[in-house]
C-alpha atoms as a PDB file:
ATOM      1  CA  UNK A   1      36.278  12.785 -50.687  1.00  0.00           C
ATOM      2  CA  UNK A   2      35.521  12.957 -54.318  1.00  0.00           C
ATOM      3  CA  UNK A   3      34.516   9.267 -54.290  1.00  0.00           C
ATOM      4  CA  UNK A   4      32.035   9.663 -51.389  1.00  0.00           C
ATOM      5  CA  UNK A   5      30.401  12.941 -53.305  1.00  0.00           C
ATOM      6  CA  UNK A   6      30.355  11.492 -56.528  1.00  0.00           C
ATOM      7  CA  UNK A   7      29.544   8.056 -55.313  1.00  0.00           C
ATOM      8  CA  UNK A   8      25.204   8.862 -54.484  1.00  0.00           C
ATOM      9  CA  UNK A   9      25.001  10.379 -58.105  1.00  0.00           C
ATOM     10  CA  UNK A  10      26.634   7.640 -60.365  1.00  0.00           C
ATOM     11  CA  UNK A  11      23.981   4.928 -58.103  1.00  0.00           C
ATOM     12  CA  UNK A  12      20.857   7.181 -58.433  1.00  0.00           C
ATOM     13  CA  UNK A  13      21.708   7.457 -62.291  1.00  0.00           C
ATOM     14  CA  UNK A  14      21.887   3.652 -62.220  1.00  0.00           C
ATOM     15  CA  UNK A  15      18.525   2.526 -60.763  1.00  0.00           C
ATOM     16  CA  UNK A  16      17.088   4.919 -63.140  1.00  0.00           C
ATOM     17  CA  UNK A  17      17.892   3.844 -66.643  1.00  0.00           C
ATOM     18  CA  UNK A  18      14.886   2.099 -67.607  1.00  0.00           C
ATOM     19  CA  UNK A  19      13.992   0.035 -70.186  1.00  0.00           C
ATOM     20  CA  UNK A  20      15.479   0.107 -74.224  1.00  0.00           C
ATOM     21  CA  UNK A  21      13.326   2.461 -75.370  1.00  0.00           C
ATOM     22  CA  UNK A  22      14.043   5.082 -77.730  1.00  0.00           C
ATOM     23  CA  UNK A  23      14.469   7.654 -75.452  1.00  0.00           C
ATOM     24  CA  UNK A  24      15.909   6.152 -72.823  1.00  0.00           C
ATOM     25  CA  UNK A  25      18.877   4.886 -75.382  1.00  0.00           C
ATOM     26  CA  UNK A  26      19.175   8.543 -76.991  1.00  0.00           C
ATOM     27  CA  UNK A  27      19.175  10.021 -73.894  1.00  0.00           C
ATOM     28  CA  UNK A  28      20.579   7.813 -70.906  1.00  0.00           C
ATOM     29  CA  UNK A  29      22.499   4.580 -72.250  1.00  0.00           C
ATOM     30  CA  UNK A  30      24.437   6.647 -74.840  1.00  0.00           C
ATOM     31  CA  UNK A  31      25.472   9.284 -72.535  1.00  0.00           C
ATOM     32  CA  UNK A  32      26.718   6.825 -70.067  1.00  0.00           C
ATOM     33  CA  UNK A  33      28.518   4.662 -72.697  1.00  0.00           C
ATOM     34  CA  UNK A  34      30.163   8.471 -73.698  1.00  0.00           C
ATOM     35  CA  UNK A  35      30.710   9.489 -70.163  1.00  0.00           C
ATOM     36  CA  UNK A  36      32.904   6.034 -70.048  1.00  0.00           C
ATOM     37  CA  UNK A  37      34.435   6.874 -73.403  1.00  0.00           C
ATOM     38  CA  UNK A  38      35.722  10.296 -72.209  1.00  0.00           C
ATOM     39  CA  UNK A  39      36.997   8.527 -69.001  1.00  0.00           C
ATOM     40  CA  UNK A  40      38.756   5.360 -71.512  1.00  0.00           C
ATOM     41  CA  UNK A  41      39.519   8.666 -73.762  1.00  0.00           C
ATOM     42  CA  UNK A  42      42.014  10.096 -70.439  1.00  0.00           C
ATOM     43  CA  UNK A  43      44.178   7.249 -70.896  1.00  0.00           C
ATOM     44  CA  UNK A  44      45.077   7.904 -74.665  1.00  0.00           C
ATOM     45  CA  UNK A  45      45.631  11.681 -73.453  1.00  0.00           C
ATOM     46  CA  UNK A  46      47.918  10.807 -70.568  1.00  0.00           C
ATOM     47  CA  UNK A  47      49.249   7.373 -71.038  1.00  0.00           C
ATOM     48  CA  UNK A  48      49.262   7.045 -74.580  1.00  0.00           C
ATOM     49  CA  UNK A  49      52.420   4.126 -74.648  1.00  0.00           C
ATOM     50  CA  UNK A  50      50.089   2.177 -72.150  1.00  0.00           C
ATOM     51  CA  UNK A  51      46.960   3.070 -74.685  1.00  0.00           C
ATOM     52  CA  UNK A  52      49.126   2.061 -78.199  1.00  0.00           C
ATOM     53  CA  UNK A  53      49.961  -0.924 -76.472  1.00  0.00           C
ATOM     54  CA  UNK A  54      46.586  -2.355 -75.606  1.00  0.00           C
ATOM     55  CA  UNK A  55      44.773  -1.393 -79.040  1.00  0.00           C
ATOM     56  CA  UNK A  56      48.353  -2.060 -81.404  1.00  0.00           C
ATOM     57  CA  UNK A  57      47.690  -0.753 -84.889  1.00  0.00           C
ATOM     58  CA  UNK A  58      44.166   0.111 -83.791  1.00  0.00           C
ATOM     59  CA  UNK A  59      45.114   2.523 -81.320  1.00  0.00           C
ATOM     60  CA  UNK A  60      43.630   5.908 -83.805  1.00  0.00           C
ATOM     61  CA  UNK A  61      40.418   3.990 -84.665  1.00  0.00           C
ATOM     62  CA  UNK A  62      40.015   3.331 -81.399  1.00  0.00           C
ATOM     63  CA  UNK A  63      41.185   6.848 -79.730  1.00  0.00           C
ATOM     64  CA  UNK A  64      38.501   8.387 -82.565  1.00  0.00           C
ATOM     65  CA  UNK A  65      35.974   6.339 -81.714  1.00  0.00           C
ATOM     66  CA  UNK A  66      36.147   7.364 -77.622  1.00  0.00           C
ATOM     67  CA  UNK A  67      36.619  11.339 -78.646  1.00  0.00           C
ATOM     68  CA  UNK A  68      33.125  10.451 -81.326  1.00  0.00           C
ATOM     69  CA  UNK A  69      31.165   8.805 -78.442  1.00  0.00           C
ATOM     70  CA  UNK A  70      32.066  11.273 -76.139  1.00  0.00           C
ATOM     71  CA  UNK A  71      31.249  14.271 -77.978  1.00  0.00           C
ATOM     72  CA  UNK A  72      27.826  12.504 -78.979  1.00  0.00           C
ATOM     73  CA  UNK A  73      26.944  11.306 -75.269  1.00  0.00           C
ATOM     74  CA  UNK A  74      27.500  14.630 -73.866  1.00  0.00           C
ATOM     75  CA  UNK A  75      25.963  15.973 -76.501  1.00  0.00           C
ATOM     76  CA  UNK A  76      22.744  14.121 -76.193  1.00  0.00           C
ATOM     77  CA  UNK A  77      22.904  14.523 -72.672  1.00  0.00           C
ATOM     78  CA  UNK A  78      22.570  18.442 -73.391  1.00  0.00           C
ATOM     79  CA  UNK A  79      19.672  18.047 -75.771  1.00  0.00           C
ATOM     80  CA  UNK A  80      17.718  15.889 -73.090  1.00  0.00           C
ATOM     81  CA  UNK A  81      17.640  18.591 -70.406  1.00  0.00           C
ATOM     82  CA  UNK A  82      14.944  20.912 -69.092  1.00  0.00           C
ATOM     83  CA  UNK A  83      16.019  23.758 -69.467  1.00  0.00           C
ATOM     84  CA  UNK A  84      16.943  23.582 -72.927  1.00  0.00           C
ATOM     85  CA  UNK A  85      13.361  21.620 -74.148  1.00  0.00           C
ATOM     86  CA  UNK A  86      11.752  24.925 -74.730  1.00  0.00           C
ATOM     87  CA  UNK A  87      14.316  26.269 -77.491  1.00  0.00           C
ATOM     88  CA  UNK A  88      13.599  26.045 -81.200  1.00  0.00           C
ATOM     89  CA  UNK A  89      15.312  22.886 -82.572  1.00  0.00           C
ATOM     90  CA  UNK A  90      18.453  24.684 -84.107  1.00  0.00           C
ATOM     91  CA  UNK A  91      19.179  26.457 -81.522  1.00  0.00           C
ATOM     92  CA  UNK A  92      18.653  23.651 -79.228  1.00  0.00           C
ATOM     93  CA  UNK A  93      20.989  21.332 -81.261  1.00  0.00           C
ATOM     94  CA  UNK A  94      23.548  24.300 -81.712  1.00  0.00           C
ATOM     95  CA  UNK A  95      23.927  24.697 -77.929  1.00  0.00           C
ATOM     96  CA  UNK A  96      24.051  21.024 -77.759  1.00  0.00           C
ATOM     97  CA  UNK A  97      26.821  20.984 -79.827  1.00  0.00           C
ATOM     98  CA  UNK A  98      28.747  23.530 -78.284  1.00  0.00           C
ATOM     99  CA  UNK A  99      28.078  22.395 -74.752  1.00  0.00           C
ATOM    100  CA  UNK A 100      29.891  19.227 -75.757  1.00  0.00           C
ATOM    101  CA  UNK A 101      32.904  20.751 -77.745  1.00  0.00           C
ATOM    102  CA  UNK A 102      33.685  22.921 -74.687  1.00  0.00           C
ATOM    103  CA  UNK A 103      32.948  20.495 -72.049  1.00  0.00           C
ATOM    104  CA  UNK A 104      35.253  17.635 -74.073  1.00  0.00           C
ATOM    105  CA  UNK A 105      37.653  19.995 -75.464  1.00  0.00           C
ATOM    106  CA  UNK A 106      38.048  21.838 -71.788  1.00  0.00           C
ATOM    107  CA  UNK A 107      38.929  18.384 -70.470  1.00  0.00           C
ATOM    108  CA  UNK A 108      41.566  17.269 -72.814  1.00  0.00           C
ATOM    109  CA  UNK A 109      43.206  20.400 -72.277  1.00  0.00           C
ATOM    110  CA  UNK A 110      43.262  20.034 -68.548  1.00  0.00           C
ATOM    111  CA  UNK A 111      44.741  16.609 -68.914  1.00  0.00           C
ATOM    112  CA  UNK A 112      47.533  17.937 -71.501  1.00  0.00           C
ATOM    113  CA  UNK A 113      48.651  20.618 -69.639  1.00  0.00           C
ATOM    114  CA  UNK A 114      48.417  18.169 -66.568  1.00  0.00           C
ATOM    115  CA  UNK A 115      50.518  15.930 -68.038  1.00  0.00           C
ATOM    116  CA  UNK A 116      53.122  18.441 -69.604  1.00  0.00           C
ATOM    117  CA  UNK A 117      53.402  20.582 -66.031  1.00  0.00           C
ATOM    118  CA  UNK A 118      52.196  18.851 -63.405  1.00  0.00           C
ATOM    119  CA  UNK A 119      52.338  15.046 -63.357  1.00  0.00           C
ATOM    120  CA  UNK A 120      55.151  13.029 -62.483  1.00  0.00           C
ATOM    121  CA  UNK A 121      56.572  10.700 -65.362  1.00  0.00           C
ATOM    122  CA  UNK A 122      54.513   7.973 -63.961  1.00  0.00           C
ATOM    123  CA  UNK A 123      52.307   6.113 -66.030  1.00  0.00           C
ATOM    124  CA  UNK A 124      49.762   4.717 -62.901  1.00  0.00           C
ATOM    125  CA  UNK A 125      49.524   8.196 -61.513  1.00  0.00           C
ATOM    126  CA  UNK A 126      48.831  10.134 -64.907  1.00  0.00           C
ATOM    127  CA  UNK A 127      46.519   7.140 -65.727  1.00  0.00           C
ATOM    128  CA  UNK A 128      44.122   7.628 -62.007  1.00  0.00           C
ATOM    129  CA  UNK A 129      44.263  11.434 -62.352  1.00  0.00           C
ATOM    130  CA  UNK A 130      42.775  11.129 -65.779  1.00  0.00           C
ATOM    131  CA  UNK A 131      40.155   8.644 -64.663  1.00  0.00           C
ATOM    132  CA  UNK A 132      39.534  10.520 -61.474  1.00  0.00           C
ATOM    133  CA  UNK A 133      39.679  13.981 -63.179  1.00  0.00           C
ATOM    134  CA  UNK A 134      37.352  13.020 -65.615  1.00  0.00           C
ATOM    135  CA  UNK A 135      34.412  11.151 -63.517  1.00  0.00           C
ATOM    136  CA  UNK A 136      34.629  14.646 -61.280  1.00  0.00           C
ATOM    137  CA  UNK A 137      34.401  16.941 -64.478  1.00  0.00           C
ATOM    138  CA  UNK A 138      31.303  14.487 -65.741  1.00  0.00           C
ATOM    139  CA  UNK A 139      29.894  14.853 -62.096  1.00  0.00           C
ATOM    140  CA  UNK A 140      30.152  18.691 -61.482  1.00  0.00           C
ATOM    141  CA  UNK A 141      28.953  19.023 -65.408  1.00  0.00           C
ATOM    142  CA  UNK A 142      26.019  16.929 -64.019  1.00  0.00           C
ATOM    143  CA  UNK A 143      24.899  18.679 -60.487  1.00  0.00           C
ATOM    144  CA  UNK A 144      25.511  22.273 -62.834  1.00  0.00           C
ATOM    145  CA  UNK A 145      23.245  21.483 -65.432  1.00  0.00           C
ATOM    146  CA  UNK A 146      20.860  20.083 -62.322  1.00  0.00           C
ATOM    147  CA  UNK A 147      20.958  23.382 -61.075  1.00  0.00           C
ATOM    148  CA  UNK A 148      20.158  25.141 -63.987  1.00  0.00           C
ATOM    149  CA  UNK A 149      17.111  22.715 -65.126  1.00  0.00           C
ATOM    150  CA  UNK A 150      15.789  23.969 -61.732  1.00  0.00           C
ATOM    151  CA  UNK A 151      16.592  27.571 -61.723  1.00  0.00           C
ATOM    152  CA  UNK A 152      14.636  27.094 -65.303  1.00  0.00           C
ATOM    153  CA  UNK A 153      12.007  24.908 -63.732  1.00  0.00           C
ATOM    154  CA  UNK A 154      11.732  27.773 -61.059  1.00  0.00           C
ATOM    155  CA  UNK A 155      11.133  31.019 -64.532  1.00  0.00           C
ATOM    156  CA  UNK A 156       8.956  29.176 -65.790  1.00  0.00           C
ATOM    157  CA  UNK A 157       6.960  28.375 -62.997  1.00  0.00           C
ATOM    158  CA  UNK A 158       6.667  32.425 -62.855  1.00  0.00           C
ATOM    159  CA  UNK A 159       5.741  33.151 -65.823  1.00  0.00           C
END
Protein backbone atom coordinates (compact mmCIF):
# COMPACT_ATOMS: atom_id res chain seq x y z
CA UNK A 1 0.00 0.00 0.00
CA UNK A 2 2.65 2.45 0.87
CA UNK A 3 4.65 1.39 -2.22
CA UNK A 4 1.73 1.91 -4.65
CA UNK A 5 1.05 5.62 -2.95
CA UNK A 6 4.45 6.58 -2.80
CA UNK A 7 5.39 4.91 -6.00
CA UNK A 8 3.57 8.01 -8.70
CA UNK A 9 5.51 10.69 -6.58
CA UNK A 10 9.17 9.34 -6.47
CA UNK A 11 8.56 8.82 -10.81
CA UNK A 12 7.00 12.31 -11.34
CA UNK A 13 10.02 13.77 -9.24
CA UNK A 14 12.24 11.78 -11.62
CA UNK A 15 11.22 12.93 -15.13
CA UNK A 16 11.46 16.30 -13.71
CA UNK A 17 14.99 16.97 -12.64
CA UNK A 18 16.31 18.78 -15.47
CA UNK A 19 19.43 19.73 -16.51
CA UNK A 20 22.82 20.72 -14.05
CA UNK A 21 21.99 23.97 -13.57
CA UNK A 22 22.43 25.89 -10.56
CA UNK A 23 19.17 25.68 -9.40
CA UNK A 24 18.21 22.60 -10.32
CA UNK A 25 21.45 21.14 -8.25
CA UNK A 26 20.61 23.48 -5.11
CA UNK A 27 17.29 22.64 -5.23
CA UNK A 28 16.45 19.07 -6.76
CA UNK A 29 19.73 16.81 -7.09
CA UNK A 30 20.86 17.70 -3.54
CA UNK A 31 17.65 17.07 -1.93
CA UNK A 32 17.34 13.75 -3.55
CA UNK A 33 20.99 12.74 -2.82
CA UNK A 34 19.79 13.88 1.11
CA UNK A 35 16.48 12.20 0.91
CA UNK A 36 18.77 8.91 0.10
CA UNK A 37 21.18 9.89 2.86
CA UNK A 38 18.41 10.00 5.53
CA UNK A 39 17.12 6.63 4.12
CA UNK A 40 21.26 5.10 4.13
CA UNK A 41 21.21 7.26 7.58
CA UNK A 42 18.13 4.49 9.03
CA UNK A 43 20.51 1.79 8.80
CA UNK A 44 23.25 3.35 11.15
CA UNK A 45 20.15 4.15 13.56
CA UNK A 46 18.75 0.64 13.52
CA UNK A 47 21.35 -1.73 12.36
CA UNK A 48 24.35 -0.12 13.39
CA UNK A 49 26.63 -3.76 13.65
CA UNK A 50 25.44 -4.27 9.94
CA UNK A 51 26.42 -0.31 9.29
CA UNK A 52 30.14 -0.60 11.33
CA UNK A 53 30.67 -3.49 9.35
CA UNK A 54 30.29 -2.18 5.84
CA UNK A 55 32.16 1.31 6.44
CA UNK A 56 34.99 -0.40 9.25
CA UNK A 57 36.87 2.45 10.87
CA UNK A 58 34.93 4.85 8.66
CA UNK A 59 31.70 4.08 10.01
CA UNK A 60 31.43 8.02 12.07
CA UNK A 61 32.74 9.85 8.96
CA UNK A 62 30.48 8.18 7.12
CA UNK A 63 27.27 8.19 9.61
CA UNK A 64 28.18 12.28 9.79
CA UNK A 65 28.31 12.69 6.45
CA UNK A 66 24.50 11.01 5.81
CA UNK A 67 23.03 13.08 9.06
CA UNK A 68 25.13 16.52 7.07
CA UNK A 69 23.51 15.70 3.67
CA UNK A 70 20.37 15.07 5.07
CA UNK A 71 19.92 18.02 7.11
CA UNK A 72 21.22 20.14 4.00
CA UNK A 73 18.85 18.35 1.33
CA UNK A 74 15.86 18.83 3.38
CA UNK A 75 16.91 21.91 4.13
CA UNK A 76 17.25 23.18 0.65
CA UNK A 77 14.25 21.49 -0.21
CA UNK A 78 12.46 23.97 2.36
CA UNK A 79 14.11 27.06 0.98
CA UNK A 80 12.96 26.10 -2.68
CA UNK A 81 9.23 26.10 -1.92
CA UNK A 82 6.39 28.49 -2.69
CA UNK A 83 5.17 29.27 0.02
CA UNK A 84 8.16 30.26 1.74
CA UNK A 85 9.72 32.51 -1.53
CA UNK A 86 7.97 35.54 -0.27
CA UNK A 87 9.77 35.72 3.30
CA UNK A 88 12.73 37.99 3.97
CA UNK A 89 15.95 35.93 3.55
CA UNK A 90 16.60 35.30 7.38
CA UNK A 91 13.62 34.33 8.12
CA UNK A 92 13.38 32.22 5.14
CA UNK A 93 16.73 30.44 5.92
CA UNK A 94 15.74 30.25 9.73
CA UNK A 95 12.57 28.27 8.92
CA UNK A 96 14.62 26.33 6.56
CA UNK A 97 16.72 25.35 9.13
CA UNK A 98 14.30 24.41 11.54
CA UNK A 99 12.07 22.58 9.12
CA UNK A 100 15.02 20.26 8.64
CA UNK A 101 16.18 19.82 12.36
CA UNK A 102 12.60 18.76 13.22
CA UNK A 103 11.83 16.80 10.23
CA UNK A 104 15.48 14.79 10.63
CA UNK A 105 15.57 14.89 14.27
CA UNK A 106 11.63 13.64 14.45
CA UNK A 107 12.77 10.69 12.34
CA UNK A 108 15.70 9.43 14.22
CA UNK A 109 13.69 9.48 17.17
CA UNK A 110 10.96 7.40 15.67
CA UNK A 111 13.51 4.87 14.57
CA UNK A 112 15.21 4.80 18.22
CA UNK A 113 12.33 4.34 20.07
CA UNK A 114 11.31 1.80 17.24
CA UNK A 115 14.13 -0.05 17.72
CA UNK A 116 14.30 0.06 21.66
CA UNK A 117 10.25 -0.91 21.99
CA UNK A 118 9.00 -2.19 19.13
CA UNK A 119 11.24 -4.14 16.74
CA UNK A 120 12.18 -7.57 17.02
CA UNK A 121 16.06 -8.26 17.48
CA UNK A 122 16.23 -8.79 13.82
CA UNK A 123 18.62 -7.05 11.85
CA UNK A 124 16.57 -7.45 8.13
CA UNK A 125 13.37 -6.31 9.75
CA UNK A 126 14.81 -3.18 11.72
CA UNK A 127 16.86 -2.54 8.50
CA UNK A 128 13.25 -2.44 5.90
CA UNK A 129 11.29 -0.55 8.59
CA UNK A 130 13.95 2.09 8.59
CA UNK A 131 14.12 2.23 4.81
CA UNK A 132 10.39 1.98 4.50
CA UNK A 133 9.72 4.39 7.44
CA UNK A 134 11.85 6.83 6.10
CA UNK A 135 10.82 7.00 2.16
CA UNK A 136 7.02 7.39 3.80
CA UNK A 137 8.16 10.26 6.25
CA UNK A 138 10.12 11.95 3.01
CA UNK A 139 6.80 11.31 1.02
CA UNK A 140 4.09 12.66 3.47
CA UNK A 141 6.81 15.65 4.25
CA UNK A 142 6.48 16.06 0.43
CA UNK A 143 2.47 15.94 -0.43
CA UNK A 144 2.31 18.39 3.14
CA UNK A 145 4.47 20.95 2.01
CA UNK A 146 2.46 20.44 -1.60
CA UNK A 147 -0.46 21.32 0.17
CA UNK A 148 0.68 24.20 1.79
CA UNK A 149 2.53 25.81 -1.44
CA UNK A 150 -1.11 25.66 -2.70
CA UNK A 151 -3.11 26.80 0.17
CA UNK A 152 -0.31 29.78 -0.21
CA UNK A 153 -0.68 29.84 -3.95
CA UNK A 154 -4.53 30.07 -3.21
CA UNK A 155 -3.79 33.79 -0.29
CA UNK A 156 -2.05 35.11 -2.52
CA UNK A 157 -4.11 34.76 -5.36
CA UNK A 158 -6.66 36.84 -2.98
CA UNK A 159 -4.88 39.35 -2.09
Amino acid sequence: VIFKMAAPMFKKYFQNLGDLSLENVCFRYIPLAGGASCLAFSVNILNSADFNRVFGDNNLVAANSLWLNSHLGVGLYLYSRKHIKRAPLPKRILFSVFGSAMFNFAVVLMWASAKQVVLPDKPAIKTLFGLVSGATMLAIGREYLKYVDCQAGNMLNEE
